[in-house]
N, C-alpha and C. Protein backbone atom coordinates (compact mmCIF):
# COMPACT_ATOMS: atom_id res chain seq x y z
N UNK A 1 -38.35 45.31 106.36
CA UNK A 1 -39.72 45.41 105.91
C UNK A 1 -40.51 44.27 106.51
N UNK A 2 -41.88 44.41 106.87
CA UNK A 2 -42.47 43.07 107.65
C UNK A 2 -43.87 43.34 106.57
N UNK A 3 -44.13 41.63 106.77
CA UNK A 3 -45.34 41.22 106.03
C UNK A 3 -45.58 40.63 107.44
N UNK A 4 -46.81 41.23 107.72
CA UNK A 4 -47.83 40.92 108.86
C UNK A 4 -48.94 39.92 108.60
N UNK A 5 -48.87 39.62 106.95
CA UNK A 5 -49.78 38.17 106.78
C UNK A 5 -49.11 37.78 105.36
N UNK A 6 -49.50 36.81 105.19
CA UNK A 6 -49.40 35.80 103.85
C UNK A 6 -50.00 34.29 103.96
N UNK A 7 -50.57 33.90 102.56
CA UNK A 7 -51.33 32.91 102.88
C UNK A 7 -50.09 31.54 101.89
N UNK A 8 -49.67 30.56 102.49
CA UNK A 8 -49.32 29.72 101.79
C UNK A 8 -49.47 29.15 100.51
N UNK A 9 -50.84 29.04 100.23
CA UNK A 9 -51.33 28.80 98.59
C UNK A 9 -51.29 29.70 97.87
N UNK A 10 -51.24 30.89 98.21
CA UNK A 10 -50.50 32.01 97.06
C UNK A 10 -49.63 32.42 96.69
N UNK A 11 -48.49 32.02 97.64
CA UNK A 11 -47.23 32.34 98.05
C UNK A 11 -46.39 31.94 97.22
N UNK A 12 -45.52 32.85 96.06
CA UNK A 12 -44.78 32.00 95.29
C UNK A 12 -43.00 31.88 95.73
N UNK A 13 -42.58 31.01 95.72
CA UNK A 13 -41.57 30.62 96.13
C UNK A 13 -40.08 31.61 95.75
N UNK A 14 -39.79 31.51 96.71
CA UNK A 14 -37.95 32.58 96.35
C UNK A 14 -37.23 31.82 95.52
N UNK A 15 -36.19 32.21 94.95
CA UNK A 15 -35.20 31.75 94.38
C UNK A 15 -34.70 30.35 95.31
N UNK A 16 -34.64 30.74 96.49
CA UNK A 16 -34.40 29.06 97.26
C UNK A 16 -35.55 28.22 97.20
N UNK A 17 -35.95 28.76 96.84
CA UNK A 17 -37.69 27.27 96.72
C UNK A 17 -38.40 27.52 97.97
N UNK A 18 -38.29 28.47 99.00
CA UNK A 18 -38.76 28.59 100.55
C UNK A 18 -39.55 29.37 100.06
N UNK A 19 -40.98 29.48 100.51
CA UNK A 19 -42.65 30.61 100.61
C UNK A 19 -42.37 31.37 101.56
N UNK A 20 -41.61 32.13 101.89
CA UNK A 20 -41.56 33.09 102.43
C UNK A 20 -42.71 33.81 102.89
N UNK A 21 -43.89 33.38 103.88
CA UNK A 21 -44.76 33.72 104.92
C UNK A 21 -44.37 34.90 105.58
N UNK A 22 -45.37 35.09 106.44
CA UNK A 22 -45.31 36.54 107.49
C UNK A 22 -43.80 36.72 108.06
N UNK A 23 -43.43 37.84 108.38
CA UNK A 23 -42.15 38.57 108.94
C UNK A 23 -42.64 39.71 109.86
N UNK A 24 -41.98 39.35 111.28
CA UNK A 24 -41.46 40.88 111.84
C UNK A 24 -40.24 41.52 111.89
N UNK A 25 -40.38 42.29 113.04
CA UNK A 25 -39.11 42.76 113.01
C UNK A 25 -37.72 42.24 113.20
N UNK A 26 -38.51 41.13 113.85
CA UNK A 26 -37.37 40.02 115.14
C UNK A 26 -37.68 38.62 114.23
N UNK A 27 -38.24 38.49 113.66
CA UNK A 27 -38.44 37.09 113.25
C UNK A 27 -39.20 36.96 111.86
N UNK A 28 -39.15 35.74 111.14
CA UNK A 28 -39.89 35.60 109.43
C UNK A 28 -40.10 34.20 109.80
N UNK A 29 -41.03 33.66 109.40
CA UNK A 29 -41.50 32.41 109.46
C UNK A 29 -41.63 31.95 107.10
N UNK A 30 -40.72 30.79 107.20
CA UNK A 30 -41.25 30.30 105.73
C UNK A 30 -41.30 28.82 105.46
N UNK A 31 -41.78 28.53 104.18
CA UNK A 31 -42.50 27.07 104.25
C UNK A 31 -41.68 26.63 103.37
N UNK A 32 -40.76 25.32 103.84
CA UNK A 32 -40.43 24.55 102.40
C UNK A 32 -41.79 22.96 102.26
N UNK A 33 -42.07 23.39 100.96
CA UNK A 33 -43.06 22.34 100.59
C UNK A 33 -42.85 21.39 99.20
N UNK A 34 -43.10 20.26 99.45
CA UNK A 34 -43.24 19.05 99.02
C UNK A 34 -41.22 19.35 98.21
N UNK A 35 -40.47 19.59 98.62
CA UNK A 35 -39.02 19.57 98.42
C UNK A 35 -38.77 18.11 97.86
N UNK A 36 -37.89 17.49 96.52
CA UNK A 36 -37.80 16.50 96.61
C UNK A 36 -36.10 15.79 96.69
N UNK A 37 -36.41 14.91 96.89
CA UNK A 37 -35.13 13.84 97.13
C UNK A 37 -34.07 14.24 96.02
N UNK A 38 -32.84 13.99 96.66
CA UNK A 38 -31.96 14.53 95.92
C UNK A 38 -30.26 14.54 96.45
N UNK A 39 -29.13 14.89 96.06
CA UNK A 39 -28.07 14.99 96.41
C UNK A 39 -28.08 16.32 97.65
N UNK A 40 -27.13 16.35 98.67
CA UNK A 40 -26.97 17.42 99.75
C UNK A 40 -27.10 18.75 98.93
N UNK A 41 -28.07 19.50 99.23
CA UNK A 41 -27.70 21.43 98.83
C UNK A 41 -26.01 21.66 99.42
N UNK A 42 -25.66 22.46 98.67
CA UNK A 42 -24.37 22.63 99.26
C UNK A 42 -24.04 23.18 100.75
N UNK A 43 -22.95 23.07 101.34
CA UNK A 43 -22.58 23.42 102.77
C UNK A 43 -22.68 24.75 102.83
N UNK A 44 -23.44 25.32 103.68
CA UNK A 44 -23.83 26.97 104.18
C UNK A 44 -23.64 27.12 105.59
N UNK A 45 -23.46 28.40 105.70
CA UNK A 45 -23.56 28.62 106.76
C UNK A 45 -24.10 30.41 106.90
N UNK A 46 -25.35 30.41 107.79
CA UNK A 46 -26.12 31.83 107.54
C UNK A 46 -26.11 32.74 108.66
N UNK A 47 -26.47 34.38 108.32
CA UNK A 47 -26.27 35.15 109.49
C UNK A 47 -27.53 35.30 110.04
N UNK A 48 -28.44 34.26 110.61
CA UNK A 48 -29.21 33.89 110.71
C UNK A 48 -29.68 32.48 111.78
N UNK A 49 -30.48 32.71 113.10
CA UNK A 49 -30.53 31.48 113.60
C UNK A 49 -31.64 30.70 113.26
N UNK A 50 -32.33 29.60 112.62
CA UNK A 50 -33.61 29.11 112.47
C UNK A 50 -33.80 27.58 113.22
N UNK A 51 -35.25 27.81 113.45
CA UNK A 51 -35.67 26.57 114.16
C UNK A 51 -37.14 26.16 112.96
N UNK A 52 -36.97 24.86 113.18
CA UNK A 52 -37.98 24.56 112.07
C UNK A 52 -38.79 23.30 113.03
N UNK A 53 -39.90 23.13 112.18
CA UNK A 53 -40.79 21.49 112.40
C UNK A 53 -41.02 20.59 111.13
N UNK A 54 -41.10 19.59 110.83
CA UNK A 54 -41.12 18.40 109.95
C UNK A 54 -42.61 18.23 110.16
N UNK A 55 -43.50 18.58 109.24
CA UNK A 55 -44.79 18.32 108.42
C UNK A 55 -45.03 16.73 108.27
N UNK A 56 -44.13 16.37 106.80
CA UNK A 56 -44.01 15.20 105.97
C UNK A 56 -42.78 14.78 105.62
N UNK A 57 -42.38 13.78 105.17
CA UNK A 57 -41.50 13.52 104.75
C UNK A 57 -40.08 12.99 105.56
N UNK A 58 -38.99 12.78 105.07
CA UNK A 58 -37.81 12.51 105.79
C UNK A 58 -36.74 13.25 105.00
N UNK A 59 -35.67 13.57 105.55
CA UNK A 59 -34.60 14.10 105.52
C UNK A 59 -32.89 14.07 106.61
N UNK A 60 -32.12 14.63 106.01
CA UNK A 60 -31.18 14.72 107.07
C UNK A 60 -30.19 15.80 107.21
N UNK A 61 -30.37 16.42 108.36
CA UNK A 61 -29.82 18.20 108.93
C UNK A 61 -28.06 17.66 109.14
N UNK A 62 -27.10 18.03 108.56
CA UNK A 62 -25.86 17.62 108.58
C UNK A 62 -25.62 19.11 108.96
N UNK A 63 -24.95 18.82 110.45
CA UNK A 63 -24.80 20.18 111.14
C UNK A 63 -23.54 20.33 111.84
N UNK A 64 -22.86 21.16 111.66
CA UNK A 64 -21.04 20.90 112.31
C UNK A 64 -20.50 19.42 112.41
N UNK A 65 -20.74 18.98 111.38
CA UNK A 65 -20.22 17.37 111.39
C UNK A 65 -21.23 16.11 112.02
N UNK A 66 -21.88 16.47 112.39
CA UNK A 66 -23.09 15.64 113.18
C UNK A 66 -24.72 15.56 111.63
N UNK A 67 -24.87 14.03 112.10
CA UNK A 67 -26.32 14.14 111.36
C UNK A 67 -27.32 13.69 112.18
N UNK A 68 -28.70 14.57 111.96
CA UNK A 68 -29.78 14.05 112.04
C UNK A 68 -30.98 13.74 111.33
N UNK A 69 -31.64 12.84 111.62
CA UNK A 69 -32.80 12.21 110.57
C UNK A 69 -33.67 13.27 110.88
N UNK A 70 -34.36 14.20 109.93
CA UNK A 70 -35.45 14.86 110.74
C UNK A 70 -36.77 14.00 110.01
N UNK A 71 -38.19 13.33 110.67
CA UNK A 71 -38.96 12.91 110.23
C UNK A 71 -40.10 13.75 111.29
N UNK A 72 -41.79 13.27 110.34
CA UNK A 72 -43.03 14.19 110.88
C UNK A 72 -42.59 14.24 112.31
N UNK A 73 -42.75 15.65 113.05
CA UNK A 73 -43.18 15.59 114.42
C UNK A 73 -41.60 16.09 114.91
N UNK A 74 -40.68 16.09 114.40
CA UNK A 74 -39.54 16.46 114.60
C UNK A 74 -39.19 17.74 114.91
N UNK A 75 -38.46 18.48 115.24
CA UNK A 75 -38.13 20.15 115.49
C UNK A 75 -36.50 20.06 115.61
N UNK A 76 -36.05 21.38 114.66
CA UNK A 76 -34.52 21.04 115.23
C UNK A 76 -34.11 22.88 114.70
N UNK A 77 -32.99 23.37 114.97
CA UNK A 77 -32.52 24.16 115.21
C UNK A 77 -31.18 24.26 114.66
N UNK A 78 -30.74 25.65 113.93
CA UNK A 78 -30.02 25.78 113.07
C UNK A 78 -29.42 27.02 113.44
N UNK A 79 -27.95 26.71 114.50
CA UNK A 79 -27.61 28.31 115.28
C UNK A 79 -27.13 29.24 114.14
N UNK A 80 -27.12 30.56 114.17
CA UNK A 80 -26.63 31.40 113.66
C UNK A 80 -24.95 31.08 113.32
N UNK A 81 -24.41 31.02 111.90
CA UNK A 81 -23.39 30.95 111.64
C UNK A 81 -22.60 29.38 111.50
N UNK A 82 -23.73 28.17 111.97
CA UNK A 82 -23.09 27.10 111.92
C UNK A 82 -23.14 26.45 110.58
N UNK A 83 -22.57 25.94 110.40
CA UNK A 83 -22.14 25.01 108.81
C UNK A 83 -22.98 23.73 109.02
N UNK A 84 -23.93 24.00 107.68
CA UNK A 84 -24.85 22.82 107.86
C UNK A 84 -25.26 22.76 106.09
N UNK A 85 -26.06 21.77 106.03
CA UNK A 85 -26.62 21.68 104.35
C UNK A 85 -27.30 20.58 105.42
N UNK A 86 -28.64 20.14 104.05
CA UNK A 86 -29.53 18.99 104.46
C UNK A 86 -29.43 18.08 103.36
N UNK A 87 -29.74 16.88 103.26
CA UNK A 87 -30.69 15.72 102.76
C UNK A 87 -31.66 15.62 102.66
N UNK A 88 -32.37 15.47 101.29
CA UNK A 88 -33.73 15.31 101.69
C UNK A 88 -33.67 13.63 101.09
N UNK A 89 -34.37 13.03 101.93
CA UNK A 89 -34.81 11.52 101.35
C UNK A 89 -35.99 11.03 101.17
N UNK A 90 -36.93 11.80 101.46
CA UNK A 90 -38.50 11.75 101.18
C UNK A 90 -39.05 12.97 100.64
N UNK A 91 -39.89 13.02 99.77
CA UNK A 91 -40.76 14.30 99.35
C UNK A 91 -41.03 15.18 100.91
N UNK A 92 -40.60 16.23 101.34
CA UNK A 92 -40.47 17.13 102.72
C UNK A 92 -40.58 18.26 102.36
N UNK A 93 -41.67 18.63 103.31
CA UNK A 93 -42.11 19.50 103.98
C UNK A 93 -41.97 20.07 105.25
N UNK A 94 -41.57 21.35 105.77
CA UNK A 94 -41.61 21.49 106.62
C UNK A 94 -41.57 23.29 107.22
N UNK A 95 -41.97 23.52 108.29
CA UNK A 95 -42.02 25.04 107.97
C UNK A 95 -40.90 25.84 109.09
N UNK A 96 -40.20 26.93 109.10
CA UNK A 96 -39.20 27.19 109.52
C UNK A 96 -39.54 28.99 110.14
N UNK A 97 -38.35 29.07 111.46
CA UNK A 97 -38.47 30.65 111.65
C UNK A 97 -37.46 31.14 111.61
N UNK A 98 -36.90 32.02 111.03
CA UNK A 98 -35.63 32.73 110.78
C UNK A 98 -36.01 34.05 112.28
N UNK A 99 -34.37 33.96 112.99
CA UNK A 99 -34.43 35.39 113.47
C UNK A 99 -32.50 35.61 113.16
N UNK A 100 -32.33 36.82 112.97
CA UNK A 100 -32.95 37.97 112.36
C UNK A 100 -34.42 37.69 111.10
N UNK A 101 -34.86 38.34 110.53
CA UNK A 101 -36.54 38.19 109.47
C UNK A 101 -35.25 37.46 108.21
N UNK A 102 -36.01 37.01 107.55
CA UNK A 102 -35.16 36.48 106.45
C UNK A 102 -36.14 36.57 105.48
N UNK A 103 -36.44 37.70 104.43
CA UNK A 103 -37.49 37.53 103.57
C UNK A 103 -37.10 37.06 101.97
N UNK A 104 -37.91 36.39 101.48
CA UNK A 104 -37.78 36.27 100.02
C UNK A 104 -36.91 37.01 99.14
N UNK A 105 -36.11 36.83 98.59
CA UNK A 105 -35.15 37.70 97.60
C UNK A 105 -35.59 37.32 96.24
């Protein structure tokens, strides 16, 4: 199913806390906003590849054994099927694209 628009300030959040924004067929774009500090979400790994950008805030992408700091201005990438969870260490924001579409549940 594709949502061809959505506006962020109306957008109420999925069960993962992500605003789930516009979707096509090939791709879903969603927003995690003002997320706060906290212990690692648990280790996942999705059928799903996403690439995201860093808004605000700081955090850290723990990805097949490797970490990175993601801070504003940052972009990083999350292959299909790899084992990752994040950190957040600052109030973060940041907005993300799922392909395959990944919509709100």
């Amino acid at each position: 199913m594709s949502t061809p628009n959505a506006n962020a300030s109306t957008t109420t959040p999925s069960a993962d806390g992500a605003k789930h924004l516009a979707a096509g067929h090939h791709v879903s774009l969603r927003l995690w906003e003002d997320e706060q500090p906290g212990e690692p979400k648990p280790l996942t790994n999705k059928p799903y590849e996403t690439v995201g950008y860093v808004l605000k805030g700081r955090a850290e992408l723990h990805l097949e054994g490797n970490v990175t700091t993601l801070e504003p201005g940052a972009s990083y990438l999350v292959p299909q099927g790899a084992s990752h969870t994040y950190k957040i260490l600052e109030t973060f924001t940041a907005i993300e694209a799922t392909s395959p579409p990944q919509e709100g549940k």
